[in-house]
Protein backbone atom coordinates (compact mmCIF):
# COMPACT_ATOMS: atom_id res chain seq x y z
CA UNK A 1 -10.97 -14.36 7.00
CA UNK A 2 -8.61 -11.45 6.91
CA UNK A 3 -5.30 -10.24 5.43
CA UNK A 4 -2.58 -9.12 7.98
CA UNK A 5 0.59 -7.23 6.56
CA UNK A 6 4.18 -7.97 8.54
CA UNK A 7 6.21 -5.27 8.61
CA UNK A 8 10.10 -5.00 9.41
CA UNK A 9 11.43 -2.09 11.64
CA UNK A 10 11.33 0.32 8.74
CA UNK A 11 7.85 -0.35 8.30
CA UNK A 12 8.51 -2.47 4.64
CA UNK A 13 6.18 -5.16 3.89
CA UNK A 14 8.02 -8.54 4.28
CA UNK A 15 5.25 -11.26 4.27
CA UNK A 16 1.24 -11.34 4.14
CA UNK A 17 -0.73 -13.56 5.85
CA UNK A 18 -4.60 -14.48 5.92
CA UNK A 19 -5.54 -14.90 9.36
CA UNK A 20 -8.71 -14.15 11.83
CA UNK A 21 -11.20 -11.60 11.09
CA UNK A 22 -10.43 -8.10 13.04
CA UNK A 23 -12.91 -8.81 15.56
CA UNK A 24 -11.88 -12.70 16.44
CA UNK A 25 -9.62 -12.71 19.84
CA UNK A 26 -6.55 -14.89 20.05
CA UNK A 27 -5.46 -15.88 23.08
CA UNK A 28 -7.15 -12.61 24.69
CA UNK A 29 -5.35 -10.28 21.72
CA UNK A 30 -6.36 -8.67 18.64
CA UNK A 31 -4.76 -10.31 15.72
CA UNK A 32 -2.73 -7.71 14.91
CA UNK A 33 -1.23 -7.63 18.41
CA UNK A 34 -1.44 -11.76 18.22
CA UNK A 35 -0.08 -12.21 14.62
CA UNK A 36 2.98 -9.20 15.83
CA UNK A 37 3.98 -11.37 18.71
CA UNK A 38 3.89 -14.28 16.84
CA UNK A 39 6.17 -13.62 14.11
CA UNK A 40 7.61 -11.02 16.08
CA UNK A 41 7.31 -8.42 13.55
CA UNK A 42 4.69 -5.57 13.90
CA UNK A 43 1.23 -6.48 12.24
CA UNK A 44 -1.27 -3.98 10.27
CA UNK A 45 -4.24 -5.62 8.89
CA UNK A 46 -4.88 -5.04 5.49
CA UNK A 47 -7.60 -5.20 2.62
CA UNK A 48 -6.91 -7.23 -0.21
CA UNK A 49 -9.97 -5.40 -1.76
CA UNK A 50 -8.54 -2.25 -1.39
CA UNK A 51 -6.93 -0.10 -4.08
CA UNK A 52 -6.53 3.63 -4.16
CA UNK A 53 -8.39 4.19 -1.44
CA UNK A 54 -11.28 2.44 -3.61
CA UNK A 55 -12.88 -0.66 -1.97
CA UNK A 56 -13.36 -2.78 -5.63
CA UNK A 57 -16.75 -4.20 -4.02
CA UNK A 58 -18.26 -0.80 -3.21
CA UNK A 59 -17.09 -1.31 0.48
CA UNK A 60 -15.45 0.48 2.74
CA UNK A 61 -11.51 1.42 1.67
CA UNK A 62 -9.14 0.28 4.09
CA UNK A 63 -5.96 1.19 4.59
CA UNK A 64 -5.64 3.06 0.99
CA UNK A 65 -4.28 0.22 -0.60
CA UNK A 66 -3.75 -3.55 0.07
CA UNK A 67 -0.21 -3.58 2.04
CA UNK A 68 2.00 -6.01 -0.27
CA UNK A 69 5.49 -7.30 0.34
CA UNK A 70 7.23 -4.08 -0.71
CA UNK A 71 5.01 -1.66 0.35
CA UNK A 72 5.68 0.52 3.15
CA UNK A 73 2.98 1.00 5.78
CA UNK A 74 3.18 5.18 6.38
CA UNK A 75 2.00 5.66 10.48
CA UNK A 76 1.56 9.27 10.01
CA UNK A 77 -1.31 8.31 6.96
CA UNK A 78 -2.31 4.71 8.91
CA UNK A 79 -1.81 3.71 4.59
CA UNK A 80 0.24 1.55 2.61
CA UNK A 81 2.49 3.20 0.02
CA UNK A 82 4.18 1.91 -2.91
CA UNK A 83 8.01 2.98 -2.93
CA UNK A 84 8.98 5.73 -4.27
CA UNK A 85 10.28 5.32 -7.65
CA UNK A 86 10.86 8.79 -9.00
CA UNK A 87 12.10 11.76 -6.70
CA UNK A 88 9.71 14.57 -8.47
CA UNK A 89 6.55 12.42 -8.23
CA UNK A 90 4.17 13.99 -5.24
CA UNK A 91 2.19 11.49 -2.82
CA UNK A 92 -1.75 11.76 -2.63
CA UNK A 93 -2.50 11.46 0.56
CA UNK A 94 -6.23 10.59 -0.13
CA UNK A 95 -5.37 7.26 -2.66
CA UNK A 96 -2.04 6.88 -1.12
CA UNK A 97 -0.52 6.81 -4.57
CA UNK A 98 2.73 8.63 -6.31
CA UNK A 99 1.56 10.70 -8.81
CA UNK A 100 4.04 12.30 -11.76
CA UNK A 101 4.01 16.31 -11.31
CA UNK A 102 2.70 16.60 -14.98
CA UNK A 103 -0.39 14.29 -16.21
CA UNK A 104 0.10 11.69 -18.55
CA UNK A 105 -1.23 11.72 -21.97
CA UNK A 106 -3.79 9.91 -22.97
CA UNK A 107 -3.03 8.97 -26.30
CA UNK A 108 0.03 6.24 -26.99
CA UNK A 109 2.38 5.12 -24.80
CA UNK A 110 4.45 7.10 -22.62
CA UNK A 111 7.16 6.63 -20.12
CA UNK A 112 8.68 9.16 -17.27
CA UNK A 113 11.76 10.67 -17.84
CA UNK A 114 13.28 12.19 -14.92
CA UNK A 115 16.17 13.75 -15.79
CA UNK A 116 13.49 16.08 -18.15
CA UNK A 117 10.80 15.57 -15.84
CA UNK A 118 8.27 15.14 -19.05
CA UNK A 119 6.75 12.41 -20.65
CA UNK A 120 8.35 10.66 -23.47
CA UNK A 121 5.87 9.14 -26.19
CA UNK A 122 7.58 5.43 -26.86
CA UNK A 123 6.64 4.18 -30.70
CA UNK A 124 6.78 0.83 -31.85
């Protein structure tokens, strides 16, 4: 069994499926080519086991991170990427994850403010 990400024609996540391994032929396609035509959206399988670029079960990462309804699958990368949600934050290209341009702390909690692109310690 497999997971199989449909995209839309800006390459957003709209709907997951669990389908045929890789390696199964439909019909004389690959499944992603099968699944594509089906729905007739393009298809990129995906690994539900994989999560910054880290297989959880000591596998092999796929795809950087498990392509969810939301994410956008980036061709240049062959990855799924979480939208962007702050402008200054940079891309990894190896985890396929936004990263803030200064490290959190590690002590409390802290939230991103970009308009002083810093961290602002929240208290309770």
């Amino acid at each position: 069994m497999a997971h199989y990400s449909l995209l839309n024609e800006n390459n957003v996540v709209v709907d997951v499926i669990t389908g045929l391994d890789e390696d199964v032929l439909i019909e004389g396609l690959d499944p992603e080519t099968w699944y594509g035509q089906f729905h007739n959206l393009k298809c990129k399988r995906t690994s539900y086991n994989t999560a910054a670029n880290i297989h959880r079960l000591g596998g092999i990462p796929f795809r950087k991170n498990y392509g969810y309804i939301g994410m956008i699958y980036d061709e240049d990368l062959d990855a799924f990427i979480h939208p962007k949600i702050h402008e200054s934050w940079i891309l990894d290209e190896e985890t396929g994850v936004w990263n803030p341009p200064i490290p959190r702390p590690t002590e409390g909690w802290w939230i991103w403010d970009e308009d002083t692109l810093s961290w602002i310690e929240q208290t309770i």
